[in-house]
Protein backbone atom coordinates (compact mmCIF):
# COMPACT_ATOMS: atom_id res chain seq x y z
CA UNK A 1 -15.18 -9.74 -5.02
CA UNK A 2 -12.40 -9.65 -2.66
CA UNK A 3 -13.48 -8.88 1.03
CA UNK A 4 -12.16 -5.89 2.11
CA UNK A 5 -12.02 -6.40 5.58
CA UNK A 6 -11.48 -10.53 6.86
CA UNK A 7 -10.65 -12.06 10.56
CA UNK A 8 -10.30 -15.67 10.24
CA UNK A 9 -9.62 -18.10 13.76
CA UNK A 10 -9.35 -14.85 15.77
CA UNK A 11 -8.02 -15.12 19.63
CA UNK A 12 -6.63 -13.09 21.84
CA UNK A 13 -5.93 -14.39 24.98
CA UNK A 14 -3.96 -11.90 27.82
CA UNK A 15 -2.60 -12.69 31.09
CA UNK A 16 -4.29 -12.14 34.50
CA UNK A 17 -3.35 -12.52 37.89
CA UNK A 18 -5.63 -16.08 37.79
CA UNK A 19 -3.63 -17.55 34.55
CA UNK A 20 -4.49 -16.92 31.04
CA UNK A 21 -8.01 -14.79 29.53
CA UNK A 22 -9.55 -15.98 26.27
CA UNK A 23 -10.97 -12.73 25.26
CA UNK A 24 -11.99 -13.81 22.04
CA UNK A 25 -12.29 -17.44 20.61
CA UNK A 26 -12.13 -18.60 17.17
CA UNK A 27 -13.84 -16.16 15.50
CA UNK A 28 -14.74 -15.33 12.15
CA UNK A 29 -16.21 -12.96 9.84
CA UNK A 30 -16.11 -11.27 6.00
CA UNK A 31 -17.20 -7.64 5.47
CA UNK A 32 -17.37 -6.62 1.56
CA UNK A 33 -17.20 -2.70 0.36
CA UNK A 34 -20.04 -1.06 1.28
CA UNK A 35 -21.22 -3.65 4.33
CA UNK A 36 -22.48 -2.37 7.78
CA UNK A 37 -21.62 -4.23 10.89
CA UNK A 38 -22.86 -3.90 14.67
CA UNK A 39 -21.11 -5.56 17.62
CA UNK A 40 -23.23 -5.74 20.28
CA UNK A 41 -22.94 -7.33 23.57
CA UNK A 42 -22.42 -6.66 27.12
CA UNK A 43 -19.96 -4.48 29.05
CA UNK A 44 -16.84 -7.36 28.87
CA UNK A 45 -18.27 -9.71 25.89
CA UNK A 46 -15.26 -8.14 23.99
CA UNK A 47 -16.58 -5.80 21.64
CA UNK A 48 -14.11 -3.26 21.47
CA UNK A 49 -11.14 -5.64 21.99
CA UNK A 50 -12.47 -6.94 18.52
CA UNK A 51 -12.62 -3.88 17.22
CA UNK A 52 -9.22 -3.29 18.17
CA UNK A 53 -8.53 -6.29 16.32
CA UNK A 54 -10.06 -5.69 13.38
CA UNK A 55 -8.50 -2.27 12.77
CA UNK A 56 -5.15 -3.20 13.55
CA UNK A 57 -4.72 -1.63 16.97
CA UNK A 58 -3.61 -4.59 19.04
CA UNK A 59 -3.03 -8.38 17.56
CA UNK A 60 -4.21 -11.31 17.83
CA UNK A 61 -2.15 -14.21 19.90
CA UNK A 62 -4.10 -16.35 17.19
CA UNK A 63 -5.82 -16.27 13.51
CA UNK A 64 -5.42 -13.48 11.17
CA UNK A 65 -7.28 -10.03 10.00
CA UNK A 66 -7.10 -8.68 6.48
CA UNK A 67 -7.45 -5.06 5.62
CA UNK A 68 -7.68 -4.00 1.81
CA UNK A 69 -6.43 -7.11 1.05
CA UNK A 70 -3.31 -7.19 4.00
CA UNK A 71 -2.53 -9.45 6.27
CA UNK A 72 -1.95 -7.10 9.46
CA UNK A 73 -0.60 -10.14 11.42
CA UNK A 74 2.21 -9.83 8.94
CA UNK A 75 2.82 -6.18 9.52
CA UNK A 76 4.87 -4.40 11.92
CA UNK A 77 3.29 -1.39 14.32
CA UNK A 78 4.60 1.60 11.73
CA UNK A 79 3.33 -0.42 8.65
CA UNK A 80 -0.30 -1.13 10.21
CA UNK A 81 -0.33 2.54 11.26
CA UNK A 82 0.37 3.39 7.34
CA UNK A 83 -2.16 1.50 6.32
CA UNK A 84 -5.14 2.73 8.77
CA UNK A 85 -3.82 6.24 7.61
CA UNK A 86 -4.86 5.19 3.58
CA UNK A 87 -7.81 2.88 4.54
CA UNK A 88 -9.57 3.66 8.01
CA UNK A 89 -11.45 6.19 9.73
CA UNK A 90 -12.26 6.37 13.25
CA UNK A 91 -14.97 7.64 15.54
CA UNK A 92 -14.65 7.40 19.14
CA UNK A 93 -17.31 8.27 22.09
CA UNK A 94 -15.06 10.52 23.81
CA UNK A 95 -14.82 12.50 20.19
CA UNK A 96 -10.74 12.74 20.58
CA UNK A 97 -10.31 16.18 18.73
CA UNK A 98 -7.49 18.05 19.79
CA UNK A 99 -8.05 21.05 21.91
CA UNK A 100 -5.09 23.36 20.06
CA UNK A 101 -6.90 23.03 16.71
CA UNK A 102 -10.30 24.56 15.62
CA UNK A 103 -13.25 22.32 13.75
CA UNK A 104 -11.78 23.34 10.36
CA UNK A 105 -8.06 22.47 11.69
CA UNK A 106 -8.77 19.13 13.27
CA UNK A 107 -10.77 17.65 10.16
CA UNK A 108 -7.56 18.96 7.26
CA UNK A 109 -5.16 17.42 9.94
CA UNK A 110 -5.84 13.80 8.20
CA UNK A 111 -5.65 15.58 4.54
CA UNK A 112 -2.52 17.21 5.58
CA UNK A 113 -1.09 14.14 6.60
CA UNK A 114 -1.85 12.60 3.51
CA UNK A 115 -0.09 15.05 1.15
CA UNK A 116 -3.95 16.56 0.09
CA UNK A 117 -3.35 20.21 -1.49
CA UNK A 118 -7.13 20.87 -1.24
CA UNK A 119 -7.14 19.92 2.44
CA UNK A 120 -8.79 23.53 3.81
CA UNK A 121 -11.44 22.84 0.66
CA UNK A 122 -12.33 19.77 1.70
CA UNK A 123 -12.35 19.80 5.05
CA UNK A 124 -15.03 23.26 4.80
CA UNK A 125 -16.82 20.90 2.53
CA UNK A 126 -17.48 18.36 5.20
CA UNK A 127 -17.66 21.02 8.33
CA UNK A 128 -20.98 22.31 5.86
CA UNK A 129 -22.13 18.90 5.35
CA UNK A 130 -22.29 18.12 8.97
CA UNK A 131 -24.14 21.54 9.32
CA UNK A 132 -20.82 23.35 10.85
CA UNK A 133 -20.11 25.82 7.81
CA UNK A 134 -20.48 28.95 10.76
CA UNK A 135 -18.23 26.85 13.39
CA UNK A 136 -15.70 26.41 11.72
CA UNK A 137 -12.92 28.04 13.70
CA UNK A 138 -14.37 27.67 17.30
CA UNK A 139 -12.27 24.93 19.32
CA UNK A 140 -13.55 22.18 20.40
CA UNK A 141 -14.24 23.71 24.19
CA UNK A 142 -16.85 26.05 22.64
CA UNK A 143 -18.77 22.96 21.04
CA UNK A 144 -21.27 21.33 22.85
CA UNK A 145 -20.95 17.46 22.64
CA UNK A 146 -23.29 16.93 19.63
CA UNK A 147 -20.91 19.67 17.54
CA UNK A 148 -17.78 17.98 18.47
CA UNK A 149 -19.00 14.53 17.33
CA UNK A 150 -20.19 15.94 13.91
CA UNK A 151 -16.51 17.43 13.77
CA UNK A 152 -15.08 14.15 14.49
CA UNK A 153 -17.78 12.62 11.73
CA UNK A 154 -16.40 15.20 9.02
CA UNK A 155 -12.60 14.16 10.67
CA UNK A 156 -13.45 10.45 9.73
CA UNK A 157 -14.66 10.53 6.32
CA UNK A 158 -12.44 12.96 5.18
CA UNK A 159 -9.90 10.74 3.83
CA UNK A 160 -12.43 8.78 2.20
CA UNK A 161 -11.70 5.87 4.44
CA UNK A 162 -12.88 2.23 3.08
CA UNK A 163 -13.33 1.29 6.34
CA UNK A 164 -15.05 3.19 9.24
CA UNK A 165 -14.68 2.21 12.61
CA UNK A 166 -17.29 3.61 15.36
CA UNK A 167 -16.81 2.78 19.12
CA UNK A 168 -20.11 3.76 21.25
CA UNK A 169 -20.42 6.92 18.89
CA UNK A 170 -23.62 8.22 20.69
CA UNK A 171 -22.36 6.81 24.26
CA UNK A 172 -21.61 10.40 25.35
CA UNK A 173 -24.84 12.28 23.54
CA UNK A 174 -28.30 12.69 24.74
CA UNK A 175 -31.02 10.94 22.96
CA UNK A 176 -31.70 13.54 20.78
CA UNK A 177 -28.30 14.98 19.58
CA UNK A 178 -27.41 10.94 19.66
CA UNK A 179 -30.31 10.01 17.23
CA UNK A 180 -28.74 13.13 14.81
CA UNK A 181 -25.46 11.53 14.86
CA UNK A 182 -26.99 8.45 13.93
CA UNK A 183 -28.50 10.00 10.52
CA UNK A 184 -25.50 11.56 9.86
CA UNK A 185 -22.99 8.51 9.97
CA UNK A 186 -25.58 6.55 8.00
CA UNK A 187 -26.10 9.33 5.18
CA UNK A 188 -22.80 9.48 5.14
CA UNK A 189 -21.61 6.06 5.04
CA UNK A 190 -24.23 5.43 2.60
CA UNK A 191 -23.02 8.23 0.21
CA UNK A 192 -19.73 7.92 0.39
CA UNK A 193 -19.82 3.46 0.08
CA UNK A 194 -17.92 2.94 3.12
CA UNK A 195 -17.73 -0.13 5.06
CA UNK A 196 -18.80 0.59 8.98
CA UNK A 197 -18.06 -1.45 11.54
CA UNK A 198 -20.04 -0.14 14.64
CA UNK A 199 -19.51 -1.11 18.41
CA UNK A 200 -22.59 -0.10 20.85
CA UNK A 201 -24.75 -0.98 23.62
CA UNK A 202 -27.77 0.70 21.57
CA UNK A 203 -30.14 -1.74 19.83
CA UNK A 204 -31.59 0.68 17.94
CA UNK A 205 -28.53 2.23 16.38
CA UNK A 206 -27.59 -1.88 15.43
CA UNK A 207 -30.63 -1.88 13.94
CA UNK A 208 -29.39 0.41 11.90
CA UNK A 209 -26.96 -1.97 10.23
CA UNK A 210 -26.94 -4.32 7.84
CA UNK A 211 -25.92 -6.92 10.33
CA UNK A 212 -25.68 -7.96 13.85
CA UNK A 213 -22.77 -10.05 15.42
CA UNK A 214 -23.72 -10.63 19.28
CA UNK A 215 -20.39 -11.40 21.33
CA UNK A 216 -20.85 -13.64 25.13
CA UNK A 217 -17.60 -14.03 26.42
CA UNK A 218 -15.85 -13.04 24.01
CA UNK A 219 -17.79 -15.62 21.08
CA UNK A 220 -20.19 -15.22 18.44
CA UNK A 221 -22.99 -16.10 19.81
CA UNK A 222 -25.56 -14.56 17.35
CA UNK A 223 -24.88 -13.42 13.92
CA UNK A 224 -27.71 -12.24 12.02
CA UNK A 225 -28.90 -9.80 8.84
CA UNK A 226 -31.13 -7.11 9.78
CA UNK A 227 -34.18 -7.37 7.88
């Protein structure tokens, strides 16, 4: 089975005012369809620089990620963009909905973009799921934090993304609405067979996943399958 998402020699190295930064070194991993993957590490272990990586948002200065089976170190900015619109989802602690558009606006906006003619179908479809079906057209100023995160949850999987991409997804949430969130991405990532790739500081939300890769410094320093 091919992998669907690959990094192979990964570095990225940037400069600073003391010479050159190895934020990541030589790393490597394979995720498969359907695989569930926490980064975990401290604040600077490069985490979400990886992430970055991996989803095509920055490049490496060394090694190469595949997505779907392409090479994004061959790609130019427009044509990685392209591809994160047919294969990735995204969901970011600071939720990143846009204030102008209600619940039901900013999860077709992906659809729409996409050419969907359902779009307002399934977008309602997903706002229910989540357990948003009477929110619908509030904005996202009169959600509390917990609502806007299941409205960027229903954003993400919209598209049917093979690859799902969380960065601290709970960081902003109280334990409580945070450990909701949780059961949703993972009922939802399980029904839908998408690959996640989670970033967080919270070991019980890596638990979660399938496996654990532990960054120090920007290197693999534990990589493990949850039991």
């Amino acid at each position: 089975m091919t992998a669907i998402l690959s990094a192979r020699n990964l570095n990225k190295v940037v400069p600073s005012a003391e010479g050159a930064l190895q934020i990541l070194s030589d790393l490597t991993l394979t995720l498969d369809k359907g695989d569930s993957l926490a980064i975990v590490g401290t604040s600077g272990s490069g985490k979400s620089t990886l992430l970055g990586l991996l989803a095509g948002l920055d490049l490496p200065s060394s090694g190469e990620v595949s997505l779907a089976g392409h090479s994004l170190t061959g790609l130019n900015e427009d044509q990685r963009a392209q591809l994160r619109a047919e294969h990735v989802g995204f969901v970011f602690q600071s939720f990143q909905l846009l204030d102008s558009l209600d619940a039901l606006e900013n999860v077709m906006l992906p659809l729409e973009l996409e050419g969907a003619t359902d779009a307002r179908q399934r977008a309602s479809a997903l706002l229910e799921r989540v357990g948003l079906s009477a929110r619908l057209h509030h904005y996202p100023r009169q959600l509390s934090g917990g609502e806007q995160q299941r409205v960027a949850l229903a954003r993400a999987f919209a598209a049917d993304p093979d690859v799902l991409f969380a960065d601290e997804p709970t960081g902003n949430l109280d334990s409580q609405t945070g450990a909701h969130i949780t059961d949703l991405l993972f009922e939802l990532n399980r029904e839908r067979g998408t690959t996640l790739v989670l970033v967080t500081h919270d070991e019980r939300l890596a638990r979660r996943c399938e496996r654990q890769l532990r960054l120090e410094a920007g290197r693999v320093v534990e990589a493990e399958a949850v039991q």
